[in-house]
PDB file of N, CA and C in Angstrom:
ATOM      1  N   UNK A   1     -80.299 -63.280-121.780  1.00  0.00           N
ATOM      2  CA  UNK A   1     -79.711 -64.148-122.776  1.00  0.00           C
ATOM      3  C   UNK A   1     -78.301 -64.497-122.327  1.00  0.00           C
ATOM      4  N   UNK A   2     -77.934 -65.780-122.305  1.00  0.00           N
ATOM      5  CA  UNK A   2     -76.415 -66.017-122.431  1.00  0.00           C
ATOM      6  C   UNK A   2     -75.663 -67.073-123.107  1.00  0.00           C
ATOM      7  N   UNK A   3     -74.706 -67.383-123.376  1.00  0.00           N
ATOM      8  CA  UNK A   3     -74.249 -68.239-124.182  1.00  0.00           C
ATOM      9  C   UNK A   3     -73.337 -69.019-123.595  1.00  0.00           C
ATOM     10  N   UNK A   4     -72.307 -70.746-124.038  1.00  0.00           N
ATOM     11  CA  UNK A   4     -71.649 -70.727-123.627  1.00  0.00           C
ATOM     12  C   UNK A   4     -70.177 -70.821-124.592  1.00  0.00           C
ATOM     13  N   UNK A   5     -69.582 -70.319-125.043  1.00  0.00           N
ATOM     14  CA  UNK A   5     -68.301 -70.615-125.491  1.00  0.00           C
ATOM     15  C   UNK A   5     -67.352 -71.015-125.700  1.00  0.00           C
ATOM     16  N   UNK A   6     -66.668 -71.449-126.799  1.00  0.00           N
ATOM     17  CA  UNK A   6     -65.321 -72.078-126.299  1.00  0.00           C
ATOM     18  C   UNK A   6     -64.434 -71.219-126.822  1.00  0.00           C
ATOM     19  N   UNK A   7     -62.982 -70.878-126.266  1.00  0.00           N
ATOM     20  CA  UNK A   7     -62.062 -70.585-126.789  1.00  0.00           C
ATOM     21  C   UNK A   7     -60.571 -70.468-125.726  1.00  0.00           C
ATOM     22  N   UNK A   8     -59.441 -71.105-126.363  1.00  0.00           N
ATOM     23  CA  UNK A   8     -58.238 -71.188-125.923  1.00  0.00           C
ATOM     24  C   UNK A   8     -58.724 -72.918-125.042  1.00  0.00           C
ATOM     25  N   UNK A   9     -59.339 -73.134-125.762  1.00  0.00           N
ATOM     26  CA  UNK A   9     -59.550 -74.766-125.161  1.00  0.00           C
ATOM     27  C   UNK A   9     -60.223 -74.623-123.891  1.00  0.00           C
ATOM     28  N   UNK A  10     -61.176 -74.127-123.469  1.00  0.00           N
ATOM     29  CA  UNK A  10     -61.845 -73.712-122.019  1.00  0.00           C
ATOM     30  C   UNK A  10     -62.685 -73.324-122.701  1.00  0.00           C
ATOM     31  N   UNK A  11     -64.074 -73.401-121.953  1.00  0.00           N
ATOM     32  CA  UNK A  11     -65.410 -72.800-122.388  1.00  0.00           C
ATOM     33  C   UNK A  11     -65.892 -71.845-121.363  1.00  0.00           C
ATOM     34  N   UNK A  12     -66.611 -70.719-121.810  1.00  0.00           N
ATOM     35  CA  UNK A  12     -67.077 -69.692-120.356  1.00  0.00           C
ATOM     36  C   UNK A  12     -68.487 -69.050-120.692  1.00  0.00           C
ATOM     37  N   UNK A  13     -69.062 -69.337-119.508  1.00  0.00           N
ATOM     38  CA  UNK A  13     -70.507 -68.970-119.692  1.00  0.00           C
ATOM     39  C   UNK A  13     -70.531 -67.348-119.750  1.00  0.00           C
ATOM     40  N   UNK A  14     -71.138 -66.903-120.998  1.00  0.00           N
ATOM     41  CA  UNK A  14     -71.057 -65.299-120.833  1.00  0.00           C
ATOM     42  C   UNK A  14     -72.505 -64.288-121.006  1.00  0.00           C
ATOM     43  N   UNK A  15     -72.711 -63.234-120.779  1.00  0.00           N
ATOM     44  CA  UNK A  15     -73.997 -62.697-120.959  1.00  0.00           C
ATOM     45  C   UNK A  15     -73.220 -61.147-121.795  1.00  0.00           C
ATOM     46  N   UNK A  16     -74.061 -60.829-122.187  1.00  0.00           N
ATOM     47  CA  UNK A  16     -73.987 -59.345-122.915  1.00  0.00           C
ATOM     48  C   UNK A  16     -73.716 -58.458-121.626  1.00  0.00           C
ATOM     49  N   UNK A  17     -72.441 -57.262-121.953  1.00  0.00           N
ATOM     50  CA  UNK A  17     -72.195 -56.441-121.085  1.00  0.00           C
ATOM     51  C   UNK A  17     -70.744 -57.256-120.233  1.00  0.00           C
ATOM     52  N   UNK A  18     -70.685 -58.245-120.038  1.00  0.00           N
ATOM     53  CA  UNK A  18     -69.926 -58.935-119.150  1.00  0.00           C
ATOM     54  C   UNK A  18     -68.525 -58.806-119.512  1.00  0.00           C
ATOM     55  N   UNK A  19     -67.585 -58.987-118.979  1.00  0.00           N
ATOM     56  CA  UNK A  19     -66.015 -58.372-119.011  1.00  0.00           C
ATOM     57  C   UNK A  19     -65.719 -59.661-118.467  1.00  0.00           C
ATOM     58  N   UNK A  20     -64.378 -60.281-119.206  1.00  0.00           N
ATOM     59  CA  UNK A  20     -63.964 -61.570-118.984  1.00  0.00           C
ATOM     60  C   UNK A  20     -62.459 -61.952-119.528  1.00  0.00           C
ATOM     61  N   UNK A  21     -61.964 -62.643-118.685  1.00  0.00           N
ATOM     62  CA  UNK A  21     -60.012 -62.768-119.032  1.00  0.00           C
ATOM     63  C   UNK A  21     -60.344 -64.478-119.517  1.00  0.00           C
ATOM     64  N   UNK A  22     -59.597 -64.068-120.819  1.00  0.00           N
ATOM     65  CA  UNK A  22     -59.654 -65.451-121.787  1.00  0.00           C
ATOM     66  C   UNK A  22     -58.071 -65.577-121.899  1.00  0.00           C
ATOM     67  N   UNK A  23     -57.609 -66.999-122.262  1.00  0.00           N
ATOM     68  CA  UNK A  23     -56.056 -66.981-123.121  1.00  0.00           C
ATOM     69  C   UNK A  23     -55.858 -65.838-124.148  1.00  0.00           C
ATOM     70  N   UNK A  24     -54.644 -65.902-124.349  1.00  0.00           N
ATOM     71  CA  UNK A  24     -54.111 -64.473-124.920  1.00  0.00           C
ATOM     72  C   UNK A  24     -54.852 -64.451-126.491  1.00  0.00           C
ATOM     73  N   UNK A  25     -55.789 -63.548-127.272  1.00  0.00           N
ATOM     74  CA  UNK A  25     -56.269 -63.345-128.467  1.00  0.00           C
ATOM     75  C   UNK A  25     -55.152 -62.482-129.447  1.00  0.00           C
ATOM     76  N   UNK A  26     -55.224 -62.760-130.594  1.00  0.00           N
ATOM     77  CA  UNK A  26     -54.235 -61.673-131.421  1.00  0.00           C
ATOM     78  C   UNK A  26     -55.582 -60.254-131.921  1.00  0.00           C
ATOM     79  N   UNK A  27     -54.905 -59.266-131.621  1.00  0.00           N
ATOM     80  CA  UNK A  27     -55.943 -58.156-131.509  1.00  0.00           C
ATOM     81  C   UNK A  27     -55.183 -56.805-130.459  1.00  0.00           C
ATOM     82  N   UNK A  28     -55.293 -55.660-131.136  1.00  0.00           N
ATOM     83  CA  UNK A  28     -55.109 -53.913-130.012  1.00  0.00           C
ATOM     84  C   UNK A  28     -56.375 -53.556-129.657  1.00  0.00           C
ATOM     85  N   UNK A  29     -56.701 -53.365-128.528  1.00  0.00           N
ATOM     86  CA  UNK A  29     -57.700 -52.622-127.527  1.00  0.00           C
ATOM     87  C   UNK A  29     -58.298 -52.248-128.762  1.00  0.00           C
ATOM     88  N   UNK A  30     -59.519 -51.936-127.967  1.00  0.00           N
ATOM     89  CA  UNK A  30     -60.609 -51.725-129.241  1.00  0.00           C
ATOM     90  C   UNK A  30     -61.128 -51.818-130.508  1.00  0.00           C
ATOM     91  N   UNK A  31     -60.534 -53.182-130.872  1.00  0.00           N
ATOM     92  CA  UNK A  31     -60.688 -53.961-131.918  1.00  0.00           C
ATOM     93  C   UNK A  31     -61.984 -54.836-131.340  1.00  0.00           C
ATOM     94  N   UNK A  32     -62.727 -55.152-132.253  1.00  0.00           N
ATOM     95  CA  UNK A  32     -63.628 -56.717-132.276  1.00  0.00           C
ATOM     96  C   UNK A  32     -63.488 -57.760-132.951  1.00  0.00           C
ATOM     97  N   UNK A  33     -64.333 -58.615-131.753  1.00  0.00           N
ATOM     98  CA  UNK A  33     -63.654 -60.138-131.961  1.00  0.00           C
ATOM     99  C   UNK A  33     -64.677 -60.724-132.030  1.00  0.00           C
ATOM    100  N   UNK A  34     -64.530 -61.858-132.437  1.00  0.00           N
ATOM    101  CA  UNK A  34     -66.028 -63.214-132.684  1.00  0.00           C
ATOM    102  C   UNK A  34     -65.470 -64.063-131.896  1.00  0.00           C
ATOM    103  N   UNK A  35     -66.470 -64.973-131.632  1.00  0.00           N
ATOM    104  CA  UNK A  35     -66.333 -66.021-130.894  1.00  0.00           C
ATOM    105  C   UNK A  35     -67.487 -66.920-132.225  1.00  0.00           C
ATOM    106  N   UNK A  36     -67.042 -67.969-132.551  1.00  0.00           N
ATOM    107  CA  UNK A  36     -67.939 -68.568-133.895  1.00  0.00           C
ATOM    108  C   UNK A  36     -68.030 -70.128-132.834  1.00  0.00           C
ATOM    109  N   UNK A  37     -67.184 -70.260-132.021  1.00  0.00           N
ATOM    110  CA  UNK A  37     -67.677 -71.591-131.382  1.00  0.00           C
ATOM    111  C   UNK A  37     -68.658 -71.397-130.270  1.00  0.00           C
ATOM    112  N   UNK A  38     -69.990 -71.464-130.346  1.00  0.00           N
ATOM    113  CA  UNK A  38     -70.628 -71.182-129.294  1.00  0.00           C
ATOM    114  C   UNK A  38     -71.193 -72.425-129.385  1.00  0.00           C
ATOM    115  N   UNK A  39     -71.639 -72.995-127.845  1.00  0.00           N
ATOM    116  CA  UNK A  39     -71.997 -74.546-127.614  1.00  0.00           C
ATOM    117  C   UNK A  39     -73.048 -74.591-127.309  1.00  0.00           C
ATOM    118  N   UNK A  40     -73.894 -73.193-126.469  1.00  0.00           N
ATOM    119  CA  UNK A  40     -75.356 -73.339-125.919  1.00  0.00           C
ATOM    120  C   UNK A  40     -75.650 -71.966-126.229  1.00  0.00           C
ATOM    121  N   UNK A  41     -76.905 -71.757-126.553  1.00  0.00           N
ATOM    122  CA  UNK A  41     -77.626 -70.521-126.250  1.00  0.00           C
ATOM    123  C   UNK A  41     -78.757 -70.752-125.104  1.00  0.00           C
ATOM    124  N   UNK A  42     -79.413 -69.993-124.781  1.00  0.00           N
ATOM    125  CA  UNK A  42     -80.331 -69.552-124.095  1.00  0.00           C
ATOM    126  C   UNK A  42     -80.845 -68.515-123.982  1.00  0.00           C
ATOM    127  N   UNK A  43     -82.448 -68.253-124.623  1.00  0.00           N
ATOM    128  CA  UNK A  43     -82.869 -66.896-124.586  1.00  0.00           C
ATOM    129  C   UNK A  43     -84.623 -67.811-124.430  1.00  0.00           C
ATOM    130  N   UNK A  44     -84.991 -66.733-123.991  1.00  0.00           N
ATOM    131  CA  UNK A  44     -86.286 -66.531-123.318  1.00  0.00           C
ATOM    132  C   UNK A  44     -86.771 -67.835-122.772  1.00  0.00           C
ATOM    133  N   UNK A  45     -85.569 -68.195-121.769  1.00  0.00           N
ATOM    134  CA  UNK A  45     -86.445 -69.947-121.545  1.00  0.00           C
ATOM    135  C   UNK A  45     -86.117 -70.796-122.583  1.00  0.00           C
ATOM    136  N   UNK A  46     -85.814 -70.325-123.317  1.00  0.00           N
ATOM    137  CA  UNK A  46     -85.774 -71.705-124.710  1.00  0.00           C
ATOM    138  C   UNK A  46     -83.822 -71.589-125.147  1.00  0.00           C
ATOM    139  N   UNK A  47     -83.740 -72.944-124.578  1.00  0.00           N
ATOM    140  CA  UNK A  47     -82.172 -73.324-124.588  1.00  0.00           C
ATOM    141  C   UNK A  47     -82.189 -74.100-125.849  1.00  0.00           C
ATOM    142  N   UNK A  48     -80.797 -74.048-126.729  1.00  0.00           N
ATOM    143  CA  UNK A  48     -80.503 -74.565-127.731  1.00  0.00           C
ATOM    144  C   UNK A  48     -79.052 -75.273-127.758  1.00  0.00           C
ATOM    145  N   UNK A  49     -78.594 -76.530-127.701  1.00  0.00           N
ATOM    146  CA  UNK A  49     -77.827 -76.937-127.421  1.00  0.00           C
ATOM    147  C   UNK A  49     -77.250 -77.352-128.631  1.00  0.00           C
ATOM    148  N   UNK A  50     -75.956 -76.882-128.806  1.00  0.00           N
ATOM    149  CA  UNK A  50     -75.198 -77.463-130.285  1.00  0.00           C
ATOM    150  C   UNK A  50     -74.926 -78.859-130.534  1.00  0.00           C
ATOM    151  N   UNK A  51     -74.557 -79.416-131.607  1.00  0.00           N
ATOM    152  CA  UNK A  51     -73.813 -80.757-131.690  1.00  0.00           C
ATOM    153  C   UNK A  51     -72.646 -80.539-132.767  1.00  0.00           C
ATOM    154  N   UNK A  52     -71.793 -80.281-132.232  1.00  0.00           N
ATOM    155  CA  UNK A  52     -71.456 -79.657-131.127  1.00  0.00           C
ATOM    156  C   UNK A  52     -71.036 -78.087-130.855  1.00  0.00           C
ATOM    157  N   UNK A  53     -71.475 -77.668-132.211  1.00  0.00           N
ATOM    158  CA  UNK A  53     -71.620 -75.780-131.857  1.00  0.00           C
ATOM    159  C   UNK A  53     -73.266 -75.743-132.342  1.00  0.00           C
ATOM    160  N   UNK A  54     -73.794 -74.556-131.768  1.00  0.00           N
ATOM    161  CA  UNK A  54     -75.201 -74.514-132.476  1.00  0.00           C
ATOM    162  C   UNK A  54     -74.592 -73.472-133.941  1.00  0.00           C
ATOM    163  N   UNK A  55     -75.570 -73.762-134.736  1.00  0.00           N
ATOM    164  CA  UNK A  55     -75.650 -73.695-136.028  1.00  0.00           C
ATOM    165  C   UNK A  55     -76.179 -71.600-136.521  1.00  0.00           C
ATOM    166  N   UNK A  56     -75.269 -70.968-136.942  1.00  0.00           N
ATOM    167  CA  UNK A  56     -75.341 -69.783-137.311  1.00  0.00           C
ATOM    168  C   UNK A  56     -75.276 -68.365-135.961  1.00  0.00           C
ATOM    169  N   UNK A  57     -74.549 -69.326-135.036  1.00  0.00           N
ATOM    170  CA  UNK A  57     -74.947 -68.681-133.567  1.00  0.00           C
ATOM    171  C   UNK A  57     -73.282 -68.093-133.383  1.00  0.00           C
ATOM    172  N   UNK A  58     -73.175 -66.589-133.165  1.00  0.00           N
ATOM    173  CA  UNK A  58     -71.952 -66.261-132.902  1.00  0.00           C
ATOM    174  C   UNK A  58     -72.219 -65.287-131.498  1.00  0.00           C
ATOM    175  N   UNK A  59     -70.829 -65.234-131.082  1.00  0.00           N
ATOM    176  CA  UNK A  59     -70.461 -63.838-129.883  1.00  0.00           C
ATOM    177  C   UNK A  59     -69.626 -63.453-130.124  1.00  0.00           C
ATOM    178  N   UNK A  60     -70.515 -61.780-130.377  1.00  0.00           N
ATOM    179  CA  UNK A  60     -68.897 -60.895-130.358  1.00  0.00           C
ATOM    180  C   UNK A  60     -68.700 -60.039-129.186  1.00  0.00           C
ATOM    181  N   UNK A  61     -67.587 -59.181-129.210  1.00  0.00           N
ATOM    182  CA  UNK A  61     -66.762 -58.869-128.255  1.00  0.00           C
ATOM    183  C   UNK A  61     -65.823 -57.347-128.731  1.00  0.00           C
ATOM    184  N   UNK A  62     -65.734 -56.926-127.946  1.00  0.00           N
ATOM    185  CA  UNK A  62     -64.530 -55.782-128.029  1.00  0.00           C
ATOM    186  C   UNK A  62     -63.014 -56.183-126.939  1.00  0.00           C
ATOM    187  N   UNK A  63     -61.734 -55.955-127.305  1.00  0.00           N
ATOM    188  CA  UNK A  63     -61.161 -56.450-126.786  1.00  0.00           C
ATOM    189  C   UNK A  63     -60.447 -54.403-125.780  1.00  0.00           C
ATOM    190  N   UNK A  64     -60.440 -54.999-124.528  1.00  0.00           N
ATOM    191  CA  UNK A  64     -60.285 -53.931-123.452  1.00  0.00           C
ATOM    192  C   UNK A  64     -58.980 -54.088-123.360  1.00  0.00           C
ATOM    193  N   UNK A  65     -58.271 -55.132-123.436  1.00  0.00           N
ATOM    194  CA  UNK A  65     -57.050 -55.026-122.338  1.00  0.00           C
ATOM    195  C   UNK A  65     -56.213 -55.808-122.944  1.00  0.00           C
ATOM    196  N   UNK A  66     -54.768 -56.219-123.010  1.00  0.00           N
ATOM    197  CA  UNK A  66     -53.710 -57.270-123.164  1.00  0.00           C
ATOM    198  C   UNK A  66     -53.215 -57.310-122.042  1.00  0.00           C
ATOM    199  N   UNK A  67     -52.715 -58.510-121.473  1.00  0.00           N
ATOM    200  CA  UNK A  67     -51.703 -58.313-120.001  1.00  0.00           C
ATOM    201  C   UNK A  67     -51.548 -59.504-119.718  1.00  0.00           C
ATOM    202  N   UNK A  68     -51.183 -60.032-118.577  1.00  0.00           N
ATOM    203  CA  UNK A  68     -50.415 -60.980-117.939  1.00  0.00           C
ATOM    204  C   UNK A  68     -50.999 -61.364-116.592  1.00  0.00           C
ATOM    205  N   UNK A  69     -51.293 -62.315-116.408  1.00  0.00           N
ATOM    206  CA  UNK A  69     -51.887 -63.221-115.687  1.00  0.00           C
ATOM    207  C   UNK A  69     -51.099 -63.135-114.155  1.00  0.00           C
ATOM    208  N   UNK A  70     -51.351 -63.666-113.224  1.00  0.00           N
ATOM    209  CA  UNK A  70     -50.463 -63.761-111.553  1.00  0.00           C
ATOM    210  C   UNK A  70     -49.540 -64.689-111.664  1.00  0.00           C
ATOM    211  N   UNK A  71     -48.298 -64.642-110.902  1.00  0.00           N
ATOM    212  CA  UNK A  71     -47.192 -65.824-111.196  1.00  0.00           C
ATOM    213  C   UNK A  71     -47.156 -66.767-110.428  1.00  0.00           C
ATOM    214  N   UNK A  72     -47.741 -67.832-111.214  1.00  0.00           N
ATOM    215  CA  UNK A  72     -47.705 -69.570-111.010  1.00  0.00           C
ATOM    216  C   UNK A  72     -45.965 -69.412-110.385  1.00  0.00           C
ATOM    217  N   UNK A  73     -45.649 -70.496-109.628  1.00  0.00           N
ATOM    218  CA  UNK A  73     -44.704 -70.799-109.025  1.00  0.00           C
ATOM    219  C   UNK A  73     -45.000 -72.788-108.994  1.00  0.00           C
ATOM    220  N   UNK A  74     -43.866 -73.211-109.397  1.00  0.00           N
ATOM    221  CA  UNK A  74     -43.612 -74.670-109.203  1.00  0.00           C
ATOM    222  C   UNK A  74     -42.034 -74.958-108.792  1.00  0.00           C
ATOM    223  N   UNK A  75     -42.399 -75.959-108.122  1.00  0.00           N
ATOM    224  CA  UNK A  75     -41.260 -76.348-107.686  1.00  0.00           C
ATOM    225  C   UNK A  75     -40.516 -78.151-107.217  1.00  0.00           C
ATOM    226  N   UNK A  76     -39.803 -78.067-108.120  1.00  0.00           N
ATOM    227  CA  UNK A  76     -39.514 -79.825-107.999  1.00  0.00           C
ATOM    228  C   UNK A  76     -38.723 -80.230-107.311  1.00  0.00           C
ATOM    229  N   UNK A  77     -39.022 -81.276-106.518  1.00  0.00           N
ATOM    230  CA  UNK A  77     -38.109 -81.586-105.102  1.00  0.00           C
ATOM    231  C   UNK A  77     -37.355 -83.006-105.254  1.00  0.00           C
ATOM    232  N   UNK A  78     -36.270 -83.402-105.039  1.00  0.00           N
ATOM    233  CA  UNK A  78     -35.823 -85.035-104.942  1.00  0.00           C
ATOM    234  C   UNK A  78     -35.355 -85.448-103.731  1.00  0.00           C
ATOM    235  N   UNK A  79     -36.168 -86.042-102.947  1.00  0.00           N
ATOM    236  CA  UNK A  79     -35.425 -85.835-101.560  1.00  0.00           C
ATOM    237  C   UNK A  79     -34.056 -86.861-101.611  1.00  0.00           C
ATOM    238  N   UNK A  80     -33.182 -86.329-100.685  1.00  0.00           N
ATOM    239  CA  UNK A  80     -31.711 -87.273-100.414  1.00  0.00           C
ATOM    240  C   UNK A  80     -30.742 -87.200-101.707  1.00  0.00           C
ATOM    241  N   UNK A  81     -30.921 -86.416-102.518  1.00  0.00           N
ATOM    242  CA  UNK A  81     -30.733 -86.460-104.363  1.00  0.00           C
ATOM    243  C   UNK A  81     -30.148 -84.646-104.258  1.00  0.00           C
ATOM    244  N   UNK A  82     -30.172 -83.801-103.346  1.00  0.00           N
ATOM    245  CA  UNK A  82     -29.518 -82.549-103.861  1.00  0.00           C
ATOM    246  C   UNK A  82     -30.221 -81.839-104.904  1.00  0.00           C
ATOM    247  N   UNK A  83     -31.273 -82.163-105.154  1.00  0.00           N
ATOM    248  CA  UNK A  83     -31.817 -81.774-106.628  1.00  0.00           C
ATOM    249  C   UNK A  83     -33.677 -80.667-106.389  1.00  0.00           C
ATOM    250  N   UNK A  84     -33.350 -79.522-106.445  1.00  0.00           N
ATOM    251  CA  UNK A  84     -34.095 -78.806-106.331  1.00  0.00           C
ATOM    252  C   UNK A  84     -34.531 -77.896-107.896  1.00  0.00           C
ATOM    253  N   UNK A  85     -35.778 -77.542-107.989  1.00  0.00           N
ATOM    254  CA  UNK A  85     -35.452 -76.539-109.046  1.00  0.00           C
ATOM    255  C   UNK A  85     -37.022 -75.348-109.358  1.00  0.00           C
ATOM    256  N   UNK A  86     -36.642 -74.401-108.850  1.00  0.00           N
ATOM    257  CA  UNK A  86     -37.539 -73.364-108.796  1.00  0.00           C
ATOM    258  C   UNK A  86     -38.457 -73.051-110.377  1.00  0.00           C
ATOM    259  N   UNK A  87     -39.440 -73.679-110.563  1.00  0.00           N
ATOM    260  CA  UNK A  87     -40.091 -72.452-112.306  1.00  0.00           C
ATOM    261  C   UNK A  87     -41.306 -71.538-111.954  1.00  0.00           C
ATOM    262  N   UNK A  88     -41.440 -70.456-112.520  1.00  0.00           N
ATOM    263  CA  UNK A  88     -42.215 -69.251-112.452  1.00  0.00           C
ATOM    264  C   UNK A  88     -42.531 -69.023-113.810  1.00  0.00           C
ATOM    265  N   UNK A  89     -44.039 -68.921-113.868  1.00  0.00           N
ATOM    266  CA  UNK A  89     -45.148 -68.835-115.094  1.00  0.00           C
ATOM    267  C   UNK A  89     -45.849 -67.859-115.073  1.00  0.00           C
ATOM    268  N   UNK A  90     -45.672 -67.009-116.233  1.00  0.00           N
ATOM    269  CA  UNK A  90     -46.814 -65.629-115.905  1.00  0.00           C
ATOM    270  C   UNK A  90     -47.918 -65.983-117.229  1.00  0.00           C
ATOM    271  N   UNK A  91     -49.237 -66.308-117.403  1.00  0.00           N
ATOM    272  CA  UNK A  91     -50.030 -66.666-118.313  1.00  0.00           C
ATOM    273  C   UNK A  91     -50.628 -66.044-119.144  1.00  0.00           C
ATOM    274  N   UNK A  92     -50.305 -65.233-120.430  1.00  0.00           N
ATOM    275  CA  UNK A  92     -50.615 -64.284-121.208  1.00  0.00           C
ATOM    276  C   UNK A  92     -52.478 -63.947-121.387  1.00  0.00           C
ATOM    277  N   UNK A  93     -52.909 -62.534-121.242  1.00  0.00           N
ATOM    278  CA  UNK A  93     -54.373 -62.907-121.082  1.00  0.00           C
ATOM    279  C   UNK A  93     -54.921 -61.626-121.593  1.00  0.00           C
ATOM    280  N   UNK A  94     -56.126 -61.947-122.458  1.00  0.00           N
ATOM    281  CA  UNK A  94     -56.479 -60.675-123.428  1.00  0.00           C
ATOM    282  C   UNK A  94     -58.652 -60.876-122.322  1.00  0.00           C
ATOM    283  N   UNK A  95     -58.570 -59.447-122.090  1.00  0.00           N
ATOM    284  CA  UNK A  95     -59.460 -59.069-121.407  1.00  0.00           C
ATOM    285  C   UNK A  95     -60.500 -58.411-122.351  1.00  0.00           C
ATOM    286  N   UNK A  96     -61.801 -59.008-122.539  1.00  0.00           N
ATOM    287  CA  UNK A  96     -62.634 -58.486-123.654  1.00  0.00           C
ATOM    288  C   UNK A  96     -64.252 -58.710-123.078  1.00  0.00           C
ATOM    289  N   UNK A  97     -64.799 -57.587-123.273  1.00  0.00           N
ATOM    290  CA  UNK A  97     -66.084 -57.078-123.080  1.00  0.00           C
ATOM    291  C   UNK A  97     -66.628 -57.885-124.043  1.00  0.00           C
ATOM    292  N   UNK A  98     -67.930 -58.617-123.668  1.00  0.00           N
ATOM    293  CA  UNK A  98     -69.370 -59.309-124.096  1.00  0.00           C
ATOM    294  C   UNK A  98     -69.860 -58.144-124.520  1.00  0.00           C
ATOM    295  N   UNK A  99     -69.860 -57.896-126.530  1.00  0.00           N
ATOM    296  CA  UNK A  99     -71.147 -56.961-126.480  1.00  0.00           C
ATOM    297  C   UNK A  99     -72.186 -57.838-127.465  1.00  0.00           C
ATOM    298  N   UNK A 100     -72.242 -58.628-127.673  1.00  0.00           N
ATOM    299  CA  UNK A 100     -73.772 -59.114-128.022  1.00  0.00           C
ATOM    300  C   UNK A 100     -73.509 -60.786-128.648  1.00  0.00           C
ATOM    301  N   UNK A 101     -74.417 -61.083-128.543  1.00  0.00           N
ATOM    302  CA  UNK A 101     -75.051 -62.762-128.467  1.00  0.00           C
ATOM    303  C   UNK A 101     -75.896 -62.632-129.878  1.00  0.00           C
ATOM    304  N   UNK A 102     -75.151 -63.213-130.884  1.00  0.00           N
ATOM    305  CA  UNK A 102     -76.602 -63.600-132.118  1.00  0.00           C
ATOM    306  C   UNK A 102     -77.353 -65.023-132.367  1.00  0.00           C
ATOM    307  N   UNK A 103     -77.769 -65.412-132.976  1.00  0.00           N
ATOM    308  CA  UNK A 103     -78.342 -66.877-133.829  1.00  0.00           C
ATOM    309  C   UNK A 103     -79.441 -66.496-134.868  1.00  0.00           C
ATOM    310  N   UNK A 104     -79.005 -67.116-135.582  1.00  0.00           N
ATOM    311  CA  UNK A 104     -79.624 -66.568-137.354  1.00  0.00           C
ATOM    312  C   UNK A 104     -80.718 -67.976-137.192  1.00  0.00           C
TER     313      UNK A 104
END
């Protein structure tokens, strides 16, 4: 069985059991979480496609981890202009275990 999801404006294909880094959720380790926007299911061969969530279909989750993402680096250049300027982005990210797929 797997589903696909949306949340933090990105969607991610997930299965039960699966461990996955989403945008940052409000939630402490070992709390559970829903996911109520789910866009596709799929179980036994028989796919169900929302318009545009399917209808009574949720994923929940346990949340494992809070932390911080790798640091983005940008940098803006003007040539002949003196004008340089270094930015560094660290992307807040809540790490949460797939424990089960429903639809009523």
């Amino acid at each position: 069985m797997l589903a696909v999801i949306k949340t933090g404006n990105k969607q991610y294909i997930v299965t039960p059991g699966q461990t996955i880094k989403i945008e940052k959720i409000e939630g402490e380790a070992g709390a559970t979480v829903q996911f109520p926007e789910v866009l596709l299911v799929e179980n036994d061969k028989a796919v169900e496609v929302g318009e545009p969530t399917v209808k009574g279909a949720t994923v929940t989750g346990k949340i494992i981890n809070q932390g911080k993402g790798p640091k983005v680096i940008a940098y803006k250049y003007k040539a002949k202009k003196r004008y340089h300027k270094k930015i560094g982005h660290r992307q807040f990210l809540t790490e949460v275990q797939i424990t089960g797929i429903e639809v009523k």
